[in-house]
Protein backbone atom coordinates (compact mmCIF):
# COMPACT_ATOMS: atom_id res chain seq x y z
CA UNK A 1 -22.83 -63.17 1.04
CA UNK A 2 -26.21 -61.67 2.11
CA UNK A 3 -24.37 -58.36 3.29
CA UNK A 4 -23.21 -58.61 -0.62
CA UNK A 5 -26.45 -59.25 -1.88
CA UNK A 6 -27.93 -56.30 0.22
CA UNK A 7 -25.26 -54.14 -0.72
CA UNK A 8 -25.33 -54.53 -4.55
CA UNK A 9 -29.56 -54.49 -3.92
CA UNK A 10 -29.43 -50.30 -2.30
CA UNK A 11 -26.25 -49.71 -5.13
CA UNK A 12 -29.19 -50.53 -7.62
CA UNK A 13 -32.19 -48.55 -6.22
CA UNK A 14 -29.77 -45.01 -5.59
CA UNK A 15 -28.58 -45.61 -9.06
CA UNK A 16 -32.25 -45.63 -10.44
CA UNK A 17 -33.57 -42.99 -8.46
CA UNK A 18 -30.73 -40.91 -9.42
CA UNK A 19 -31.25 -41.85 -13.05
CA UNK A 20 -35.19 -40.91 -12.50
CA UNK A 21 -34.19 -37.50 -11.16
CA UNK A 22 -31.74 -36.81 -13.64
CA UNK A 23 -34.83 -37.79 -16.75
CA UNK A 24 -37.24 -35.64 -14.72
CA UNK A 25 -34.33 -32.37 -14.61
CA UNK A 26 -33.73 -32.59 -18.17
CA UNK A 27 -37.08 -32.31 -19.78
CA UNK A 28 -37.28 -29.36 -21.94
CA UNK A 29 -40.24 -27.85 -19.86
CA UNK A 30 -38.91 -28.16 -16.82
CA UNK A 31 -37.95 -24.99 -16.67
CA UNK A 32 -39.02 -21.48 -18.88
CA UNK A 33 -35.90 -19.24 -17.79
CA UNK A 34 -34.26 -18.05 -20.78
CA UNK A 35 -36.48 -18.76 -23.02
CA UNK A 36 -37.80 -17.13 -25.78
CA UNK A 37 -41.78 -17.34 -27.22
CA UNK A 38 -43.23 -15.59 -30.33
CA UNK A 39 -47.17 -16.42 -31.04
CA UNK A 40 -49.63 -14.84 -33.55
CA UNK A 41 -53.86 -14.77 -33.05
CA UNK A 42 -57.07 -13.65 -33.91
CA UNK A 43 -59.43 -12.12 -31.67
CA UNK A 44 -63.04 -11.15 -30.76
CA UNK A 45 -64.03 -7.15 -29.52
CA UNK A 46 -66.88 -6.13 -27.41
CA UNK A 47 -66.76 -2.25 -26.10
CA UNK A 48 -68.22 -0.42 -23.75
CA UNK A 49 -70.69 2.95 -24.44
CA UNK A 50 -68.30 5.90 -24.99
CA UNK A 51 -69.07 9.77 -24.76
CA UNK A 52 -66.97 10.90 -28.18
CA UNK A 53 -66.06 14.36 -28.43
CA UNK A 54 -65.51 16.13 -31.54
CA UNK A 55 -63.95 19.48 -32.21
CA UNK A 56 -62.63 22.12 -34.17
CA UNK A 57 -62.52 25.61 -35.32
CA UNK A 58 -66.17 25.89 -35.80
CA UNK A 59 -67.78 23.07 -33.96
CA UNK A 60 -67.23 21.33 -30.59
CA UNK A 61 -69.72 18.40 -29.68
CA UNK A 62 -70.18 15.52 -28.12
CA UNK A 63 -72.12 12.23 -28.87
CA UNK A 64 -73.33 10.57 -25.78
CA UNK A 65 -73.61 7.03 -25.38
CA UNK A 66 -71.65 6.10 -29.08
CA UNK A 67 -72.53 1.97 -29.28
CA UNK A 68 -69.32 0.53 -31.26
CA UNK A 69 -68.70 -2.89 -31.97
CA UNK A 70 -65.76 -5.00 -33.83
CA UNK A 71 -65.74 -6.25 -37.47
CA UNK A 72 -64.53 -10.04 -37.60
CA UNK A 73 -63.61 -11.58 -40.78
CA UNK A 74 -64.43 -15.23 -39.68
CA UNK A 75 -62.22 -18.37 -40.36
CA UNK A 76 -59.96 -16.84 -43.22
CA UNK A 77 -56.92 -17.29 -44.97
CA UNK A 78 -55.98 -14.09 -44.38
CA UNK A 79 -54.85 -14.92 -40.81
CA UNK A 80 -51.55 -16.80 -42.42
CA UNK A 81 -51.55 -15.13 -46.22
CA UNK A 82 -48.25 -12.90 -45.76
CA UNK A 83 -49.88 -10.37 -47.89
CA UNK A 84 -52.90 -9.64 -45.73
CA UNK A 85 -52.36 -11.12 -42.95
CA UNK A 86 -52.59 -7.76 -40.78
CA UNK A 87 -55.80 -7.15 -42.55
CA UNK A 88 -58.16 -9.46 -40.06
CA UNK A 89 -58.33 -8.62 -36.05
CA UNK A 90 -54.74 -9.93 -35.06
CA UNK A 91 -52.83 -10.24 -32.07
CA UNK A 92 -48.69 -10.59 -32.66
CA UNK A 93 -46.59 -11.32 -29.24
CA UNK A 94 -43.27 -12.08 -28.66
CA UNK A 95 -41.15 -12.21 -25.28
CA UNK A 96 -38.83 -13.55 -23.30
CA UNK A 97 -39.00 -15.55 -19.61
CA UNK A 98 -36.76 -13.61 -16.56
CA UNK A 99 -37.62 -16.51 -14.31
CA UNK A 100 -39.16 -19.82 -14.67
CA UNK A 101 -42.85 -18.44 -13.87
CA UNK A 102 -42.14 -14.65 -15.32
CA UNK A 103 -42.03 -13.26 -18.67
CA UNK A 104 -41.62 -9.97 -19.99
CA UNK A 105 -42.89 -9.14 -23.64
CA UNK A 106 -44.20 -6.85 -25.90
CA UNK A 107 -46.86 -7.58 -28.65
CA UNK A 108 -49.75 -5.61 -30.77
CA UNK A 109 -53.42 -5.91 -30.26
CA UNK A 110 -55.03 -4.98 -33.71
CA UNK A 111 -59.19 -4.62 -32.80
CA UNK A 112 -61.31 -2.68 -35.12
CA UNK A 113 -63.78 -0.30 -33.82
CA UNK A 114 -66.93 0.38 -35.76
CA UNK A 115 -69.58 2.96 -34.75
CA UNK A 116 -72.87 1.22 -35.39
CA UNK A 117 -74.46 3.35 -37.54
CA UNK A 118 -78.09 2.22 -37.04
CA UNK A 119 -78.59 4.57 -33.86
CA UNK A 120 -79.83 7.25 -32.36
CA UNK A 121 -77.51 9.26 -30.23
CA UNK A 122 -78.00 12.27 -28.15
CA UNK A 123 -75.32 15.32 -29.06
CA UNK A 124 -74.55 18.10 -27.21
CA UNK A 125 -72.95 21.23 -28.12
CA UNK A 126 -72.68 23.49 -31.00
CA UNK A 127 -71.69 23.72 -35.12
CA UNK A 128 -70.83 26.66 -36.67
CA UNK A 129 -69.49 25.97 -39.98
CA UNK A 130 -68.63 28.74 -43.02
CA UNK A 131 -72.53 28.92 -44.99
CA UNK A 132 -69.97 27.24 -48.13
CA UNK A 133 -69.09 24.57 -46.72
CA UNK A 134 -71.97 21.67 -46.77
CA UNK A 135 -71.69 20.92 -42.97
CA UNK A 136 -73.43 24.10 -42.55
CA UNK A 137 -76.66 21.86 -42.97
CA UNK A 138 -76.13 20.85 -39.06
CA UNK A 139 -75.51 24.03 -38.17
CA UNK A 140 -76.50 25.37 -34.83
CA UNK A 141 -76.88 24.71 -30.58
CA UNK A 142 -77.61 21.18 -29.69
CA UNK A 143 -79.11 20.54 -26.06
CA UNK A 144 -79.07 16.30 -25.71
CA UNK A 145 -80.63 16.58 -29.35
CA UNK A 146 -80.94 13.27 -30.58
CA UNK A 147 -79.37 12.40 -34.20
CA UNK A 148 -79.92 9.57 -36.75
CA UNK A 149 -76.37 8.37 -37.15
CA UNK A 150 -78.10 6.79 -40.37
CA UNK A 151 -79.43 9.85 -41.83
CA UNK A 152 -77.89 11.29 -45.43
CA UNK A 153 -76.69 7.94 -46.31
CA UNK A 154 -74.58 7.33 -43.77
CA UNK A 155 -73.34 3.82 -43.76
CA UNK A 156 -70.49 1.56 -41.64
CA UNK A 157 -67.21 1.51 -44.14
CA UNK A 158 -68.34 5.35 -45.21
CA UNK A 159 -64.59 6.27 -45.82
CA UNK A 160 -65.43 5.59 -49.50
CA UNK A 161 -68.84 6.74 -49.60
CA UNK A 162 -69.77 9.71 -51.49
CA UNK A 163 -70.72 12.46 -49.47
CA UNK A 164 -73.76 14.40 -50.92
CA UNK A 165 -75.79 17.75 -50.67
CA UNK A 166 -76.29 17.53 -47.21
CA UNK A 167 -73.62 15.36 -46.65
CA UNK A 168 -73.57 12.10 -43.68
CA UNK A 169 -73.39 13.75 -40.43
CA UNK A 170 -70.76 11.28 -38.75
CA UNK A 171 -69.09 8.23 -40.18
CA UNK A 172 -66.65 7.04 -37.30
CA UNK A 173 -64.12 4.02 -37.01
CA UNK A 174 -61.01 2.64 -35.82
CA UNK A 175 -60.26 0.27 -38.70
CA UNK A 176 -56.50 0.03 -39.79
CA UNK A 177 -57.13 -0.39 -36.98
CA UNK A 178 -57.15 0.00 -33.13
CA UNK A 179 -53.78 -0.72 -32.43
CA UNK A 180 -52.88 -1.32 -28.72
CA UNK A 181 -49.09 -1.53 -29.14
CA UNK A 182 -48.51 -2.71 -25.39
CA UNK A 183 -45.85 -4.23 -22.97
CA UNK A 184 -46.71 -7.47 -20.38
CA UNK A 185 -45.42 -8.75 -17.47
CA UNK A 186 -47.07 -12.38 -17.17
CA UNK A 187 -46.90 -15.52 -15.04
CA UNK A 188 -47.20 -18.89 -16.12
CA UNK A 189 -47.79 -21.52 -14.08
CA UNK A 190 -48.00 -25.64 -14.50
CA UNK A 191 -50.21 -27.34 -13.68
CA UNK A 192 -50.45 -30.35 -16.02
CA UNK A 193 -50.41 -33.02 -12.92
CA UNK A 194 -53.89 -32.01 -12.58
CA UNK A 195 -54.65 -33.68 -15.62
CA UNK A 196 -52.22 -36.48 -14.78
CA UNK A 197 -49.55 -35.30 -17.28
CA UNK A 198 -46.59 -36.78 -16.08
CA UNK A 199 -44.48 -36.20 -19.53
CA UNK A 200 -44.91 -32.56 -19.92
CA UNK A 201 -42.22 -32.66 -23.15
CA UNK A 202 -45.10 -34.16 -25.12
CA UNK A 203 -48.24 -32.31 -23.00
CA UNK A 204 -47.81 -29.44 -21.25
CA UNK A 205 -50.98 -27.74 -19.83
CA UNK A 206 -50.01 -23.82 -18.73
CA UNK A 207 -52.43 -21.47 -16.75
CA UNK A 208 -50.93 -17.63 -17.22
CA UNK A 209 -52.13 -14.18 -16.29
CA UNK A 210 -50.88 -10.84 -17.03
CA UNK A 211 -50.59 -6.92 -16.92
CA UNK A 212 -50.13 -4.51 -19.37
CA UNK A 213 -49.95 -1.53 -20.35
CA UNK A 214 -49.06 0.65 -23.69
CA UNK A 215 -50.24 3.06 -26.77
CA UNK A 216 -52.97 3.12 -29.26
CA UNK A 217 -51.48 4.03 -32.65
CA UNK A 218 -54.92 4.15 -34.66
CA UNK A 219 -55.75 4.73 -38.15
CA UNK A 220 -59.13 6.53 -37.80
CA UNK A 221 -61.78 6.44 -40.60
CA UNK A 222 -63.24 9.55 -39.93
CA UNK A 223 -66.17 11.53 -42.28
CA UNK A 224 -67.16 14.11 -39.94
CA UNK A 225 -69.44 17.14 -41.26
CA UNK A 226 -68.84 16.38 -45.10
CA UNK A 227 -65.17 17.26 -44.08
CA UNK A 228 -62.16 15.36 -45.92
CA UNK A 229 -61.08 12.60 -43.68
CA UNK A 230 -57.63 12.51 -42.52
CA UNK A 231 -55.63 9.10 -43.33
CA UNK A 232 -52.55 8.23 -41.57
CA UNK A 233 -51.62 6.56 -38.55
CA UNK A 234 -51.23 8.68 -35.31
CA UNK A 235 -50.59 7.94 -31.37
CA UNK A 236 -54.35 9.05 -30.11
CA UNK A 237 -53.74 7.72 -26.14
CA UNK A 238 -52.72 5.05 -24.40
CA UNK A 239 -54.24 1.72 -22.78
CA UNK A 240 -54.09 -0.45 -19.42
CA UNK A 241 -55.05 -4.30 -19.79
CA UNK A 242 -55.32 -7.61 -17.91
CA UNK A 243 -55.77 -10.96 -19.25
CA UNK A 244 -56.21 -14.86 -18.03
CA UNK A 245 -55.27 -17.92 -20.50
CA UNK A 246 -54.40 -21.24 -20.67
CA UNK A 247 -51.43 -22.75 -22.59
CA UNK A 248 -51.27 -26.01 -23.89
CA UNK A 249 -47.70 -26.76 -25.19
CA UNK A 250 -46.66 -29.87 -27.88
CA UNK A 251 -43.75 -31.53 -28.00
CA UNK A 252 -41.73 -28.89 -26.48
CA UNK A 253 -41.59 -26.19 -29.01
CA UNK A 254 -45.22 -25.67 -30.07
CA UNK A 255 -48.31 -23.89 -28.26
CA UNK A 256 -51.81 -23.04 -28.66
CA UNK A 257 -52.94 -20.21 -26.02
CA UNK A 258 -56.36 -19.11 -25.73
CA UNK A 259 -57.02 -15.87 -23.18
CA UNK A 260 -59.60 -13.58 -22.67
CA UNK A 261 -58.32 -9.37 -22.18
CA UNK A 262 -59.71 -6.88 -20.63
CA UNK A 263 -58.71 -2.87 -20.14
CA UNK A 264 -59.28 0.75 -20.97
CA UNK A 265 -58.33 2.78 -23.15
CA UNK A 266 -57.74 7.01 -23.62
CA UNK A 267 -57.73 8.29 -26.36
CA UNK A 268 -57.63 12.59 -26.57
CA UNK A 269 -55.68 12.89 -29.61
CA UNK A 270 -57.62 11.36 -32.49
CA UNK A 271 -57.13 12.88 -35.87
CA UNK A 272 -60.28 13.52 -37.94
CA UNK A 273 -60.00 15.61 -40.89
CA UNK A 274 -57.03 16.66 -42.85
CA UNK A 275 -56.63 20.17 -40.86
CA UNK A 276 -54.35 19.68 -37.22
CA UNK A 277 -57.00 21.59 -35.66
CA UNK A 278 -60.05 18.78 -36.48
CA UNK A 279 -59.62 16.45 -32.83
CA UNK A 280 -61.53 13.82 -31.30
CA UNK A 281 -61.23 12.34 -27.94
CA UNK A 282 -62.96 9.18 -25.90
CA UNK A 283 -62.64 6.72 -23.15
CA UNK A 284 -64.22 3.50 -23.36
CA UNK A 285 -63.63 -0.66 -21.70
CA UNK A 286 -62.76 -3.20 -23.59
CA UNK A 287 -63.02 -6.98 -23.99
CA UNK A 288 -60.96 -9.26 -26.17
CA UNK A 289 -61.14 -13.01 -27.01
CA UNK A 290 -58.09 -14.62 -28.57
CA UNK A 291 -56.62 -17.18 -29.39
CA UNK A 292 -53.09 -17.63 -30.64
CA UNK A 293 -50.38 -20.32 -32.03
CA UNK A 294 -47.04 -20.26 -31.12
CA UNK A 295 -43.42 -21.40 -30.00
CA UNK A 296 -41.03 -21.10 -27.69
CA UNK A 297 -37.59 -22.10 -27.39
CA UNK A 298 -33.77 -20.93 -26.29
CA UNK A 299 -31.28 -19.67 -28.94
């Protein structure tokens, strides 16, 4: 009877650590491969000094030191109106995972890059415009001269300022906007039993870091010299990034990801006037906050 008892007794705990085993395999987040995850953000831009090079038929300068900085449009509900919503500084990802800690996925960065206007910069090099043309009023050889980005009513948003008699000597921004239209490779890794998470299909905490790499397909702002500004979108160069986030998933399907991003960026192909000779170029670092909503799930 007590070999029975003993019997029926180890029958009873295999059977309910099997059972516990089998609840813990099945979760939802138990695993990432094959999944698929599509998030959208704002972010936060801080930039590094950049050397900006203009240059044409009759000029070829450079501005040393150019201070930029973003243009945030706050808590707004622009972020989710369908009709604007790639107005504000956005961030649109979507991928897919090739292993439980890998994913592979490709997304859009759109910053905004604003010369600040109040400052004085040091140019270098020389203008030589036609005497009809009212950029001739800068006209001449320029050793480190410093220039008044200010002066002649130069303002940040000049695209729709009228230019007068002299006209602003540089109005310069990345607006529609810096678009860093990139590919990632990312890991992801759990760690909610830090926290003590032991249901991770309600909670999940995530920590993930990435690489990536891509182009910047700009809409430049340009009002160089009193010139007409040129206004279409155009691959300028291309960017490296890295970034470090943490995850935290609901109920399976539903994430909120918050990462800080970091890279450079090339650009030697920026349009600036409407004549295919008008080119700027520029190098600069880059810093992004964002944070994103999202989902993930298996089709």
């Amino acid at each position: 009877m007590k070999t029975k008892i003993l019997f029926f007794f180890l029958i009873c705990v295999s059977l309910n650590t099997f059972a516990q085993e089998e609840i813990a395999v099945e979760r939802y987040t138990a695993h990432n491969k094959g999944k698929f995850f599509v998030s959208w953000g704002g972010n936060r831009d801080s930039y590094t000094k950049s050397d900006v090079n203009f240059r044409g038929k009759d000029y070829n300068f450079t501005v040393a030191d150019m201070k930029a900085h973003d243009k945030p449009k706050g808590w707004h509900i622009d972020y989710v109106n369908p009709a604007n919503m790639t107005i504000p500084q956005t961030n649109f990802r979507m991928g897919y995972f090739i292993s439980d800690h890998y994913s592979v996925s490709i997304g859009w960065d759109h910053m905004k890059y604003v010369m600040t206007q109040n400052q004085t910069a040091n140019v270098t090099g020389s203008i030589n415009l036609p005497a009809d043309q009212a950029g001739s009023y800068y006209n001449g050889d320029y050793n480190n001269r410093p220039v008044d980005m200010s002066l002649n009513g130069a303002q940040e948003g000049g695209s729709d300022v009228p230019q007068g008699n002299p006209p602003a000597f540089l109005m310069y921004e990345h607006t529609d906007g810096l678009n860093y239209v990139n590919t990632e490779v990312s890991r992801h890794d759990d760690i909610s039993k830090l926290f003590g998470i032991t249901n991770t299909d309600k909670v999940q905490i995530n920590l993930t870091e990435g690489l990536g790499a891509g182009v910047l397909y700009p809409k430049t702002n340009t009002t160089l010299l009193g010139k007409e500004r040129h206004d279409d979108f155009h691959v300028s160069g291309y960017g490296l990034s890295a970034k470090a986030g943490i995850n935290f998933t609901f109920f399976k399907y539903f994430y909120i990801q918050g990462e800080l991003k970091g890279g450079y960026i090339d650009m030697n192909d920026i349009r600036t006037t409407t004549s295919s000779e008008d080119k700027a170029s520029q190098h600069f670092l880059f810093f992004q906050r964002i944070i994103a909503f999202g989902g993930i799930f298996r089709l």
